[in-house]
PDB file of N, CA and C in Angstrom:
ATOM      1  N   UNK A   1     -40.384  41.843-266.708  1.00  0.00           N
ATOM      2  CA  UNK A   1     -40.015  43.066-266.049  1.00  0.00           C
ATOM      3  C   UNK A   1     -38.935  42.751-265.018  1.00  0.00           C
ATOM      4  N   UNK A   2     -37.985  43.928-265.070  1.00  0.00           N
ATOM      5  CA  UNK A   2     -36.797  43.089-264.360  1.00  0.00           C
ATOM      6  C   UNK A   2     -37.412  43.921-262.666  1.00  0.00           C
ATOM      7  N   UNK A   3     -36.521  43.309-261.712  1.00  0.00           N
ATOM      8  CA  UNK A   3     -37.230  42.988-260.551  1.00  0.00           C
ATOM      9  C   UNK A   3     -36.423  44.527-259.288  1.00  0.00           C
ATOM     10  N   UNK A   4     -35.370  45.801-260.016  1.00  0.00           N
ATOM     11  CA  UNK A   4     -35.369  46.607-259.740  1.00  0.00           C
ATOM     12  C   UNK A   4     -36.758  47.910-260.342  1.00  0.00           C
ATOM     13  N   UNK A   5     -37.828  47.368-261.699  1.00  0.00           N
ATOM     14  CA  UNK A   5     -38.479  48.751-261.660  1.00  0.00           C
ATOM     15  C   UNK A   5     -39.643  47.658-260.734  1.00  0.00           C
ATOM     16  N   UNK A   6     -39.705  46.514-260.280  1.00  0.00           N
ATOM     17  CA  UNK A   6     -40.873  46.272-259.351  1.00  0.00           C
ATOM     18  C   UNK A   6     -40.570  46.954-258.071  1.00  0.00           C
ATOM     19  N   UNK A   7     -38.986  47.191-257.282  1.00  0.00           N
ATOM     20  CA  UNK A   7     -38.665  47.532-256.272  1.00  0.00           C
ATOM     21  C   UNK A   7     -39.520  48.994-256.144  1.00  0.00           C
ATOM     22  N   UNK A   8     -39.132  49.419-257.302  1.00  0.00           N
ATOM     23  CA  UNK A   8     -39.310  50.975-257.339  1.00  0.00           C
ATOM     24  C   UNK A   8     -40.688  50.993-257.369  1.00  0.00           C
ATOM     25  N   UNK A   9     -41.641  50.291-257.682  1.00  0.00           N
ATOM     26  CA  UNK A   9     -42.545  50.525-257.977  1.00  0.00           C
ATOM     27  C   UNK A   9     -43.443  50.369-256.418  1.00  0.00           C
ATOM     28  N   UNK A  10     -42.721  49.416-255.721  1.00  0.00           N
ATOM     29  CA  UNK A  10     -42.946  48.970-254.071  1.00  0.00           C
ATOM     30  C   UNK A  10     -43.282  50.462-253.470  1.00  0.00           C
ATOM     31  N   UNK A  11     -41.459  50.996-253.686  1.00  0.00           N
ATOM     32  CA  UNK A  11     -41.202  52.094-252.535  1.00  0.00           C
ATOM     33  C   UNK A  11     -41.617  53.648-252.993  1.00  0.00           C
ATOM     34  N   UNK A  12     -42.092  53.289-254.559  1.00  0.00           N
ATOM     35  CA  UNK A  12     -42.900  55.028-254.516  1.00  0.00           C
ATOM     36  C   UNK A  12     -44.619  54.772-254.308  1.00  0.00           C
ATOM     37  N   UNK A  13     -44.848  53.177-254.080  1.00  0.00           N
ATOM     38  CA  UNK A  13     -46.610  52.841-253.294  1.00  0.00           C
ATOM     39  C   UNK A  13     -46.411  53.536-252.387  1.00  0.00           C
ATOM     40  N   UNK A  14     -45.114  52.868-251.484  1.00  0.00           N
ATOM     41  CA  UNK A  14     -45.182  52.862-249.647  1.00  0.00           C
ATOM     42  C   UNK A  14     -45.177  54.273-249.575  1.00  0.00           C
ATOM     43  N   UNK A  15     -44.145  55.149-250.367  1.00  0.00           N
ATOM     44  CA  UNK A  15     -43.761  56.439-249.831  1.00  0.00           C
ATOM     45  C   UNK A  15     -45.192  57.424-250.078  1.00  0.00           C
ATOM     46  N   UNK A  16     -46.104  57.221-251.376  1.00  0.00           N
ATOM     47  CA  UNK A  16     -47.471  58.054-251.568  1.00  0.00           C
ATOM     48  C   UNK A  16     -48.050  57.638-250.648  1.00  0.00           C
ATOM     49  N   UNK A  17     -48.511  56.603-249.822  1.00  0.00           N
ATOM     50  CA  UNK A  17     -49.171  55.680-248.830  1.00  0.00           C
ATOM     51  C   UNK A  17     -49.181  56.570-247.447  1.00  0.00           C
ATOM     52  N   UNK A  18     -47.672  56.485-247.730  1.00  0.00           N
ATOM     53  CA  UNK A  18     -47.336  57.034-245.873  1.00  0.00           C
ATOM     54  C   UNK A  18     -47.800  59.312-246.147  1.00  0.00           C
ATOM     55  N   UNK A  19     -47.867  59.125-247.099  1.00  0.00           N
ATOM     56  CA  UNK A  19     -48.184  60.574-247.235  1.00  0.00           C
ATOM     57  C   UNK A  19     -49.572  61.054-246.886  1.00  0.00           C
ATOM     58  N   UNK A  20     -50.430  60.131-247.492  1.00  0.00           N
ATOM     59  CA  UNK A  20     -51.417  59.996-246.850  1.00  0.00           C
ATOM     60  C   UNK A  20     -51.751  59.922-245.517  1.00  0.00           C
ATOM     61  N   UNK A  21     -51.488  59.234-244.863  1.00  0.00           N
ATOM     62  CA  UNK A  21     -51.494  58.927-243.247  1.00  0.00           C
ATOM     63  C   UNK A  21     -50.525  60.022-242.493  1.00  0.00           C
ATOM     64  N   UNK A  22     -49.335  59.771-243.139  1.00  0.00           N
ATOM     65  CA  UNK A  22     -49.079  61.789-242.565  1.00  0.00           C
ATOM     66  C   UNK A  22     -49.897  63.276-242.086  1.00  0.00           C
ATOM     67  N   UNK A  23     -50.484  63.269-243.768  1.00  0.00           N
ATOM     68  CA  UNK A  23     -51.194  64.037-243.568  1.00  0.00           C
ATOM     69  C   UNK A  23     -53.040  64.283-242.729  1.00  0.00           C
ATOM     70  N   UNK A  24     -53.080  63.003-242.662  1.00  0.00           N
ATOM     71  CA  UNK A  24     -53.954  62.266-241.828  1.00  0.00           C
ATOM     72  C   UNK A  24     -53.993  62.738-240.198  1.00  0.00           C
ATOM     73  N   UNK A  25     -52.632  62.545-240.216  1.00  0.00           N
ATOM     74  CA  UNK A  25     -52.667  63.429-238.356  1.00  0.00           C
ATOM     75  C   UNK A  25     -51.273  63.899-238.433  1.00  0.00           C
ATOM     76  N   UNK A  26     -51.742  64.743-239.495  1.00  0.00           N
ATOM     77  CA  UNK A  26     -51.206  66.732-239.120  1.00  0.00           C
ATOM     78  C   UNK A  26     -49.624  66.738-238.963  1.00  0.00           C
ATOM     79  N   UNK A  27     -48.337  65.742-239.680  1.00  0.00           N
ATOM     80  CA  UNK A  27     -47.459  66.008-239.664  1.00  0.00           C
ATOM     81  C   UNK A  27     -47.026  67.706-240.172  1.00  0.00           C
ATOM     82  N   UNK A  28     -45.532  68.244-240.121  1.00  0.00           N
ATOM     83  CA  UNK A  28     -45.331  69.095-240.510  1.00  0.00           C
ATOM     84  C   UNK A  28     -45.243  69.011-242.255  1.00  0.00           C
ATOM     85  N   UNK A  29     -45.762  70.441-242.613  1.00  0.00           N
ATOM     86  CA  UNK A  29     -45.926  70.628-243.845  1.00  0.00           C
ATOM     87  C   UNK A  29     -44.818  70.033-244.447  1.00  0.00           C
ATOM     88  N   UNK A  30     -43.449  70.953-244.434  1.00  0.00           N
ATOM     89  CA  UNK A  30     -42.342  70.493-245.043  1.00  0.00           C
ATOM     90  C   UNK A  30     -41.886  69.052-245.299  1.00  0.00           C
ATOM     91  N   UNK A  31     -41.947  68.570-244.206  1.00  0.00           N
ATOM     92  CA  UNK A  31     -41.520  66.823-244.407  1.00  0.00           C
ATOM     93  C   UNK A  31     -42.935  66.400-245.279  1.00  0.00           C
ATOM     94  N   UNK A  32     -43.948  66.356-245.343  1.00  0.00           N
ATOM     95  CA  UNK A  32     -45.030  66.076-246.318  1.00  0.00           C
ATOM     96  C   UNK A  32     -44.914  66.813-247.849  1.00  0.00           C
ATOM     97  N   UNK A  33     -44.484  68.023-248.178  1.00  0.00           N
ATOM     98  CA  UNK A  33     -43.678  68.430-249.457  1.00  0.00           C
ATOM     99  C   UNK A  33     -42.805  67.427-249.643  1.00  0.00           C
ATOM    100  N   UNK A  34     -41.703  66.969-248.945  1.00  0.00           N
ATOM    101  CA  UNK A  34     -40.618  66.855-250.042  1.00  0.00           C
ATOM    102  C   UNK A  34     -40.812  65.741-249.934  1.00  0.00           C
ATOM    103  N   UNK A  35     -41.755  64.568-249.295  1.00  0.00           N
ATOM    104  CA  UNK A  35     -42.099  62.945-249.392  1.00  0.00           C
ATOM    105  C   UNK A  35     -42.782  63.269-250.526  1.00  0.00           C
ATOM    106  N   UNK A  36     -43.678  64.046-251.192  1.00  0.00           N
ATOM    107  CA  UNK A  36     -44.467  64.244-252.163  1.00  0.00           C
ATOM    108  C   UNK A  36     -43.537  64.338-253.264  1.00  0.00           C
ATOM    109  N   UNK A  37     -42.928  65.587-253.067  1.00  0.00           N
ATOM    110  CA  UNK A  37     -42.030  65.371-254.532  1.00  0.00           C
ATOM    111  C   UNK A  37     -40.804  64.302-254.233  1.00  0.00           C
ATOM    112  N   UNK A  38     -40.758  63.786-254.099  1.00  0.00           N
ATOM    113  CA  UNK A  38     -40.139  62.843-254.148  1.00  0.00           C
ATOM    114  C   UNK A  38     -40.842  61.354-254.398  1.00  0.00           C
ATOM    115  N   UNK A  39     -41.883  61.256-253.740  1.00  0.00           N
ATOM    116  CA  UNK A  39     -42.780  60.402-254.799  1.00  0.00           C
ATOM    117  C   UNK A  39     -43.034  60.619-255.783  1.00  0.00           C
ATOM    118  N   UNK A  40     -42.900  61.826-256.516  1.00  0.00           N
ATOM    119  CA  UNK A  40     -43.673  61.966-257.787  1.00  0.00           C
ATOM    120  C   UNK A  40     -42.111  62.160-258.622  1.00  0.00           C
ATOM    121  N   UNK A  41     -41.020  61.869-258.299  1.00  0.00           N
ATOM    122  CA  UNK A  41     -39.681  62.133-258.938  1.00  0.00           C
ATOM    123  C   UNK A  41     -39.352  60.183-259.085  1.00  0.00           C
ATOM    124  N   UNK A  42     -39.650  59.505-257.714  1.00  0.00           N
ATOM    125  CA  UNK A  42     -39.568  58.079-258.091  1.00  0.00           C
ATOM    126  C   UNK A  42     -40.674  57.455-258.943  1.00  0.00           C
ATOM    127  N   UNK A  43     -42.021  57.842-258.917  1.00  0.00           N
ATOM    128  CA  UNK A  43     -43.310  57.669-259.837  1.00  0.00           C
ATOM    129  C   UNK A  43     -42.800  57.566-261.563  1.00  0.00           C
ATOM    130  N   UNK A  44     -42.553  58.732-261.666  1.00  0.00           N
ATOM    131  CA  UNK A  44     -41.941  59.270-263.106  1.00  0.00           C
ATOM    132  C   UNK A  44     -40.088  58.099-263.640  1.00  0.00           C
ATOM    133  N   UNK A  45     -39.705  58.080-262.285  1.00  0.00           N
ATOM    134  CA  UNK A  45     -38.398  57.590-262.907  1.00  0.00           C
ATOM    135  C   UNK A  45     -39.143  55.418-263.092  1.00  0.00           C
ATOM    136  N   UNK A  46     -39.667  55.217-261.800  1.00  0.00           N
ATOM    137  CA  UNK A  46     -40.655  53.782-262.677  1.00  0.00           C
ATOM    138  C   UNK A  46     -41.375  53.872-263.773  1.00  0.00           C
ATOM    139  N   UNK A  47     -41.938  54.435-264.037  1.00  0.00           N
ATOM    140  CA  UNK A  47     -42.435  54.420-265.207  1.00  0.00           C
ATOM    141  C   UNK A  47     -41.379  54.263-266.651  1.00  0.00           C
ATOM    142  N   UNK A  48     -40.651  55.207-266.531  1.00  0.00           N
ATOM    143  CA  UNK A  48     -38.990  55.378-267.309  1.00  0.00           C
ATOM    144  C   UNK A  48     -38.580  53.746-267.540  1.00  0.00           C
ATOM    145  N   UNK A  49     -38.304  53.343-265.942  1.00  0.00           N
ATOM    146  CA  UNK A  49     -37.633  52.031-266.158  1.00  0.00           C
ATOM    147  C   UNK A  49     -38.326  50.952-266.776  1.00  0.00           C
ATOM    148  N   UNK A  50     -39.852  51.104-266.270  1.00  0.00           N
ATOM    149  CA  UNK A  50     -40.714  49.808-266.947  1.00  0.00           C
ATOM    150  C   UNK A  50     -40.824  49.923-268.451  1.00  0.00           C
ATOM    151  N   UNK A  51     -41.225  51.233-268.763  1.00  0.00           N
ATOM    152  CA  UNK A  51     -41.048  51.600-270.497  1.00  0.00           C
ATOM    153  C   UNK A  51     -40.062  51.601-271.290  1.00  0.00           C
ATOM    154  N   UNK A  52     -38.665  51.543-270.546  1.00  0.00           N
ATOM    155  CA  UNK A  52     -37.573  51.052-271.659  1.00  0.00           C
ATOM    156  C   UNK A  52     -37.009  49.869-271.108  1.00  0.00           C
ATOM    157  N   UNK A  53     -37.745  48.749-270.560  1.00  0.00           N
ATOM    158  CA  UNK A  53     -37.137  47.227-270.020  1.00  0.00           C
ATOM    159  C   UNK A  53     -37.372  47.101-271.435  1.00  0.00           C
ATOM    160  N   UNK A  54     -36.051  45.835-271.294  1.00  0.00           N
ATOM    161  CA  UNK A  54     -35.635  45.176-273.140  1.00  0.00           C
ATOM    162  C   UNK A  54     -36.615  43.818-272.366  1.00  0.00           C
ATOM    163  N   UNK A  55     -37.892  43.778-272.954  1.00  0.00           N
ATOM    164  CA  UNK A  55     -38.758  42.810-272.701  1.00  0.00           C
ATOM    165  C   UNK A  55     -39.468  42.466-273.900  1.00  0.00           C
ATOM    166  N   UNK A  56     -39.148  40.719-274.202  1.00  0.00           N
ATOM    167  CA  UNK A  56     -40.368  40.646-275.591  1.00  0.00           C
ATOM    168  C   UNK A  56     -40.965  39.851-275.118  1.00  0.00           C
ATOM    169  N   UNK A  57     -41.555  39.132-275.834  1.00  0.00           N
ATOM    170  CA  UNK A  57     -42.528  37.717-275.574  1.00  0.00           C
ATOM    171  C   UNK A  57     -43.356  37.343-276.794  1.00  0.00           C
ATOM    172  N   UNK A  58     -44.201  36.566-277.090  1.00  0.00           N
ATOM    173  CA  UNK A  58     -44.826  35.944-278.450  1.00  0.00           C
ATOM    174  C   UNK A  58     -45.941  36.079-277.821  1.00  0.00           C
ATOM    175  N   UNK A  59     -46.397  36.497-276.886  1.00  0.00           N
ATOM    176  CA  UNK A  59     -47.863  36.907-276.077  1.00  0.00           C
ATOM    177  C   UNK A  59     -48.326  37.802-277.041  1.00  0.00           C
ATOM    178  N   UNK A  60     -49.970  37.697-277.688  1.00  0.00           N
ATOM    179  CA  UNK A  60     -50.736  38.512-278.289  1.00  0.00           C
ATOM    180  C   UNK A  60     -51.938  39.150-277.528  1.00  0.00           C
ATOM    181  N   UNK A  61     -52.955  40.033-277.694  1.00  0.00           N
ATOM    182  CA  UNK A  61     -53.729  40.133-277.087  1.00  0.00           C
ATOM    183  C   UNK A  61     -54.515  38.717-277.630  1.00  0.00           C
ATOM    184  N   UNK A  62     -54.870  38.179-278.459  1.00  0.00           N
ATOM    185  CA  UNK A  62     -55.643  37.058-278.485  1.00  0.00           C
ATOM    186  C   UNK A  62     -55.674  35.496-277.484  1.00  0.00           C
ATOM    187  N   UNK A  63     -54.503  35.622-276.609  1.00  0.00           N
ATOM    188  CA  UNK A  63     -53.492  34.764-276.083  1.00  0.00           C
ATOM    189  C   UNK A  63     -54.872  34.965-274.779  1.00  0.00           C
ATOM    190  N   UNK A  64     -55.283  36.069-274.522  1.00  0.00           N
ATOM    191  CA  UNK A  64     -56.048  36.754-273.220  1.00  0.00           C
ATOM    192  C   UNK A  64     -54.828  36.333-272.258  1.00  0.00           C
ATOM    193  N   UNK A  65     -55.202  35.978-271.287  1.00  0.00           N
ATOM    194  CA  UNK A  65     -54.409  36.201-269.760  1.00  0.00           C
ATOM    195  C   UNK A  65     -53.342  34.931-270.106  1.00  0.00           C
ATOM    196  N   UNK A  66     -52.377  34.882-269.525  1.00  0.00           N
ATOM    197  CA  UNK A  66     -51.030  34.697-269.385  1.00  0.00           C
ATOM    198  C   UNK A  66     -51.589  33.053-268.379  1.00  0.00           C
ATOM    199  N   UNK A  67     -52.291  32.982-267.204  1.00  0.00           N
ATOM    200  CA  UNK A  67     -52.471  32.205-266.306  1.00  0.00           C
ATOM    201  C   UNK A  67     -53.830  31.294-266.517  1.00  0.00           C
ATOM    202  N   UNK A  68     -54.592  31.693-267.938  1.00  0.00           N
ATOM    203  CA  UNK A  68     -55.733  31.123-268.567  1.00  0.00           C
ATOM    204  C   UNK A  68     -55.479  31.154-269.471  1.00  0.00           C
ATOM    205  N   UNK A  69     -54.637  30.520-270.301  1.00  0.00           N
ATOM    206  CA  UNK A  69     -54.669  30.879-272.051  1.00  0.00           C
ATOM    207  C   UNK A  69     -56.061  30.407-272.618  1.00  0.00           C
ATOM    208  N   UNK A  70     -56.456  31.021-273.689  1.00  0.00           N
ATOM    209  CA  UNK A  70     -57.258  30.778-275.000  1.00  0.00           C
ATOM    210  C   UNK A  70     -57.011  30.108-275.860  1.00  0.00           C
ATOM    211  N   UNK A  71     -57.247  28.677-276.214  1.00  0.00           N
ATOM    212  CA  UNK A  71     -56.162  28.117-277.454  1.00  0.00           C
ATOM    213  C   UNK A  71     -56.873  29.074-278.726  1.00  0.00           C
ATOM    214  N   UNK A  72     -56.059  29.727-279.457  1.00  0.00           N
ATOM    215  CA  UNK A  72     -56.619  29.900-280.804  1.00  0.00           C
ATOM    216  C   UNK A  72     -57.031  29.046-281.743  1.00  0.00           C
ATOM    217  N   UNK A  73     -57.663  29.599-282.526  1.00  0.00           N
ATOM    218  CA  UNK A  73     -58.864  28.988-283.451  1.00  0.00           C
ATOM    219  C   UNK A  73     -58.010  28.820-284.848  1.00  0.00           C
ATOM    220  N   UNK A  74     -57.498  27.637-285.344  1.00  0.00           N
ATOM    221  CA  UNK A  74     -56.732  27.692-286.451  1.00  0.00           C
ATOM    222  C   UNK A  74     -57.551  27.058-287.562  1.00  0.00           C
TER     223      UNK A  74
END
């Protein structure tokens, strides 16, 4: 995964995060709308980027985890 949809994926956490705690102690409505849609406009566009990264690998599900491999059974 290339390391701009991880960025994105950072700053639409932080931005739903801080919406929370906004609304937590009673900011104004408006600035809590448009942090919202706007998280949910960067949400949708990561997703976009992670689902069309030109990413392969020879990883199977049988492989299990990446940091424990399984040797297969030949």
């Amino acid at each position: 995964m290339k390391n701009t949809a991880m960025i994105l994926l950072g700053v639409t956490s932080l931005i739903l995060i801080a919406i929370v705690v906004l609304v937590s102690v009673e900011f104004s409505f408006s600035l809590i709308f448009y942090l919202t849609c706007i998280g949910q406009i960067l949400l949708l566009v990561t997703v976009y980027k992670i689902l069309t990264d030109d990413y392969s690998t020879d990883k199977t599900f049988d492989d299990f985890y990446e940091d424990y491999p399984i040797d297969r059974e030949k």
